[in-house]
Protein backbone atom coordinates (compact mmCIF):
# COMPACT_ATOMS: atom_id res chain seq x y z
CA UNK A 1 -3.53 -11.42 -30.53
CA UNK A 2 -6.72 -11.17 -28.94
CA UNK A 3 -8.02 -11.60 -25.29
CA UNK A 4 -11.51 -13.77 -25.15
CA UNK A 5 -12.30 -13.76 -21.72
CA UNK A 6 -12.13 -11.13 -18.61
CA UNK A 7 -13.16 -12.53 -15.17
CA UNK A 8 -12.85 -12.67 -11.93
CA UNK A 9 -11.32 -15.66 -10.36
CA UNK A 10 -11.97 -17.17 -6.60
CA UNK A 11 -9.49 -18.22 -4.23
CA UNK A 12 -9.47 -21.61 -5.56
CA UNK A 13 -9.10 -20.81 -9.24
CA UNK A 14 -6.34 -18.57 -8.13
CA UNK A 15 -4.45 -20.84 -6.31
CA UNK A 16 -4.50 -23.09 -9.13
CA UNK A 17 -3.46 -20.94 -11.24
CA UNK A 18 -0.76 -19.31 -9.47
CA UNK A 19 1.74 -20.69 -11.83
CA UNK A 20 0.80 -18.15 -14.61
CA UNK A 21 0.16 -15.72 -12.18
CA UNK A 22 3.63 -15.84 -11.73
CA UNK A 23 4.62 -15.88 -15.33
CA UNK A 24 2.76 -12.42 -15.61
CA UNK A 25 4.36 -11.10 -13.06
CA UNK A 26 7.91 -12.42 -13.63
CA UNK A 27 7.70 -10.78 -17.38
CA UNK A 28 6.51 -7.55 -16.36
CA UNK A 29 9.57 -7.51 -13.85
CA UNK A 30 11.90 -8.49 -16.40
CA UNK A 31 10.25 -6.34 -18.86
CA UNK A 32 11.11 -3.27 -16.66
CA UNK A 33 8.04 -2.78 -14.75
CA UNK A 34 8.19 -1.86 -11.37
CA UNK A 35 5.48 -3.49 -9.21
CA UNK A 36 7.35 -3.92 -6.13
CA UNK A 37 9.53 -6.52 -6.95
CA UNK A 38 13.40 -6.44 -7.61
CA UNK A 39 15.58 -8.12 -10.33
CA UNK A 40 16.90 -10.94 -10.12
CA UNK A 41 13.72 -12.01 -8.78
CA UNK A 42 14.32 -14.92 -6.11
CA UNK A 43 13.19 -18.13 -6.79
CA UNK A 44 9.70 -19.13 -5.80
CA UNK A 45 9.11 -15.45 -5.07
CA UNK A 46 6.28 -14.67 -7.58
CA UNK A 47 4.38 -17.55 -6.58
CA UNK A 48 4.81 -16.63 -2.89
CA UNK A 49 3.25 -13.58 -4.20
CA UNK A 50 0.27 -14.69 -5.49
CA UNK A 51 -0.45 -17.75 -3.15
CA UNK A 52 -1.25 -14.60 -0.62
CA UNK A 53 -3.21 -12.92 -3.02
CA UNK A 54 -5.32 -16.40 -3.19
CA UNK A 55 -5.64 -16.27 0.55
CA UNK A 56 -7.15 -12.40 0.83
CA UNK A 57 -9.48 -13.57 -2.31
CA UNK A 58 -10.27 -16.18 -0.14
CA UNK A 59 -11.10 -14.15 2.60
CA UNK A 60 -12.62 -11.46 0.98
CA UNK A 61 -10.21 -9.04 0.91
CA UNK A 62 -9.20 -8.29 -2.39
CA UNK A 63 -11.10 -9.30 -5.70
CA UNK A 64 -8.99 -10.78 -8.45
CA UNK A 65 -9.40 -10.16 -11.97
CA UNK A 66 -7.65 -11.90 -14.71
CA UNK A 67 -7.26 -11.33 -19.08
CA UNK A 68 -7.23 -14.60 -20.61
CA UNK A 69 -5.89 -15.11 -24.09
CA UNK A 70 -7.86 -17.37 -26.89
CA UNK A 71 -5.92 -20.29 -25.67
CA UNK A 72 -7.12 -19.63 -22.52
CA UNK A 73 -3.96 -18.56 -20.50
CA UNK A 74 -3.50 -15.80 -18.47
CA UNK A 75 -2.10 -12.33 -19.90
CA UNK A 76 -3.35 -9.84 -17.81
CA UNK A 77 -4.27 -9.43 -13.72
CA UNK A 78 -5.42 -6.80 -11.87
CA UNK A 79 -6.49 -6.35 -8.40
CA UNK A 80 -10.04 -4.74 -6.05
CA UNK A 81 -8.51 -4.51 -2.95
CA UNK A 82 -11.46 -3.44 -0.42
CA UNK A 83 -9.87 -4.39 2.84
CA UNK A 84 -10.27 -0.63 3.74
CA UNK A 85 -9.89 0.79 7.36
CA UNK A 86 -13.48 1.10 9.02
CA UNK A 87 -13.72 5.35 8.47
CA UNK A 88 -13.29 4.21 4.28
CA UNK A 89 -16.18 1.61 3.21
CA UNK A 90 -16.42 3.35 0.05
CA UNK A 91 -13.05 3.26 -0.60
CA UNK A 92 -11.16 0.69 -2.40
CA UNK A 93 -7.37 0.10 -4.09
CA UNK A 94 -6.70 -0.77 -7.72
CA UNK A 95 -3.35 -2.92 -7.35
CA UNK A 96 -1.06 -4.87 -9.62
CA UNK A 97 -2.45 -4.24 -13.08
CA UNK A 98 -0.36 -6.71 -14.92
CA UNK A 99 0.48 -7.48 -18.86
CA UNK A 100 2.00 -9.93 -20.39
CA UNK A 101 4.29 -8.35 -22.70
CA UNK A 102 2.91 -10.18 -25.26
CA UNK A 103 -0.18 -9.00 -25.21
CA UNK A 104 0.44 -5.16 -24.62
CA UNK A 105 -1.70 -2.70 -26.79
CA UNK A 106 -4.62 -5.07 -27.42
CA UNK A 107 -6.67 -3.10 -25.41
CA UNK A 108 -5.71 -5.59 -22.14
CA UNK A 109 -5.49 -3.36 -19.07
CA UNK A 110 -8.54 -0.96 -20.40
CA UNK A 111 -10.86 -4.35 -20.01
CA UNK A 112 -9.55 -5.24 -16.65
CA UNK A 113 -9.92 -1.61 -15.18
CA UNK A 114 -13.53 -1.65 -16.97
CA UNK A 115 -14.12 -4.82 -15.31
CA UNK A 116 -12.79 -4.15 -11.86
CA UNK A 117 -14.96 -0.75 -11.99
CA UNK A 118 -17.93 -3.12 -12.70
CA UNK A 119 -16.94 -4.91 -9.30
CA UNK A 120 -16.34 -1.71 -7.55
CA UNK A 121 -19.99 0.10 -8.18
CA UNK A 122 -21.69 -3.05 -7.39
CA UNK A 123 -19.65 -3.22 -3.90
CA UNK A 124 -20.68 0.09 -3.22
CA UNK A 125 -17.40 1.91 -3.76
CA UNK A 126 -17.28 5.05 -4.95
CA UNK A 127 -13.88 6.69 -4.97
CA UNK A 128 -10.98 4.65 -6.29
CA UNK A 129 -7.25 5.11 -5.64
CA UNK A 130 -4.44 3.59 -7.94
CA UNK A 131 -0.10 4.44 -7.71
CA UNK A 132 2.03 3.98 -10.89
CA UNK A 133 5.09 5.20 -11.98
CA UNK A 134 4.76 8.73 -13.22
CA UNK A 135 5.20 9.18 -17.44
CA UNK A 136 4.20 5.18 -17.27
CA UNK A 137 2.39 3.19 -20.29
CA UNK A 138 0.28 2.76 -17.41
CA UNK A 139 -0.48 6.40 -16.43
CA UNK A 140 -1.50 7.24 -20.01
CA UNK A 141 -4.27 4.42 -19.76
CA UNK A 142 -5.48 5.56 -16.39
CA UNK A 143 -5.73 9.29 -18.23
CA UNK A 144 -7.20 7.87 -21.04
CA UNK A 145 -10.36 6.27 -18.75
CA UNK A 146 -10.53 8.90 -16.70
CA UNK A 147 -8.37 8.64 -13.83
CA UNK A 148 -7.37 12.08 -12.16
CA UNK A 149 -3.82 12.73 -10.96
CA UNK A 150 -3.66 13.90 -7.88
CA UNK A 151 -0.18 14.14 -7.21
CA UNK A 152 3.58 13.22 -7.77
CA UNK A 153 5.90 11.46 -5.03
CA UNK A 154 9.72 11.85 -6.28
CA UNK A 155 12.18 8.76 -5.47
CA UNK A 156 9.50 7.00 -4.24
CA UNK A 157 10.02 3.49 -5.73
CA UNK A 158 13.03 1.74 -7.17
CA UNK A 159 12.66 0.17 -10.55
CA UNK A 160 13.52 -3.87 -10.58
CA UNK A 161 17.44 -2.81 -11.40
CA UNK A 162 17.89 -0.52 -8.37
CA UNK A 163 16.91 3.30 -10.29
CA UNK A 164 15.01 5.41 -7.96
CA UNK A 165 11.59 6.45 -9.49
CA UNK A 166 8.48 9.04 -8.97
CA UNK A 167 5.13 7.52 -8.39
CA UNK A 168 2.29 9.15 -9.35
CA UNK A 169 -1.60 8.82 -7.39
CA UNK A 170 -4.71 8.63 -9.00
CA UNK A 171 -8.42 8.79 -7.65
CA UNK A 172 -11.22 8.02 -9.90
CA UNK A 173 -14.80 8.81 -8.81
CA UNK A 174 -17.49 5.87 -9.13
């Protein structure tokens, strides 16, 4: 399987699209991943999720990036979220890198976080800052591109069936 496209969407496109959005998330959930949501996930509650991610796209908040696959549906998210306090303009968070299951090892979340670093530098950022589960899939792409750990958080999350989990923090220097 192979991803064609990697782009950012606006507010509107994201609203629109919501309903994969949620499919994304949903399987990730199901699939074990823990992204601040719980199993069973309540109904609606994905795209409740992402209508509010629309709204801080739309009001400049956060900048949404999505992996398309050749058919042109969404497999892969990942969030810029520069709504930073005012001592940290050159700040910004990485949030809810996202894979279909489907699509996993294709080389899907190294795009997006190429992408979204694209984004970053021509915002002006300079230091990003990214939480994962420690030992994750995740946390050996983040290595893999350069991320630096800067610490582990013990029993700081819950996976989606209730199991207590560390979290570990990256920064990555623009």
């Amino acid at each position: 399987m192979t991803v064609s496209t990697i782009r950012e969407l606006d507010g509107a496109e994201a609203l629109a699209r919501v309903p994969e959005l949620a499919e994304v998330l949903r399987d990730c959930v199901e699939g074990g991943a823990s992204v601040g949501f719980m199993l069973p996930l309540a109904e609606g509650r994905p795209e409740a999720f992402w209508r509010k991610v629309a709204a801080c796209v739309v009001a400049g908040e956060r900048h949404l990036f999505v992996a398309e696959d050749a058919a042109g549906r969404i497999c892969g998210t990942l969030s810029l979220v520069v709504d930073m306090p005012d001592n940290q303009p050159h700040r910004a968070d990485v949030s809810k890198m996202l894979v279909h299951r489907r699509m996993r090892r294709h080389g899907v979340a190294e795009r997006l976080l190429k992408a979204l670093e694209v984004k970053a530098r021509e915002l002006g950022k300079t230091t990003l800052v990214l939480d994962t589960v420690t030992g994750s899939d995740a946390s050996r792409v983040y290595e893999r591109l350069g991320w630096r750990r800067a610490g582990d958080i013990p029993n700081y999350a819950l996976m989606p069936e209730g199991v207590p989990c560390s979290t570990s923090y990256y920064f990555k220097p623009l």
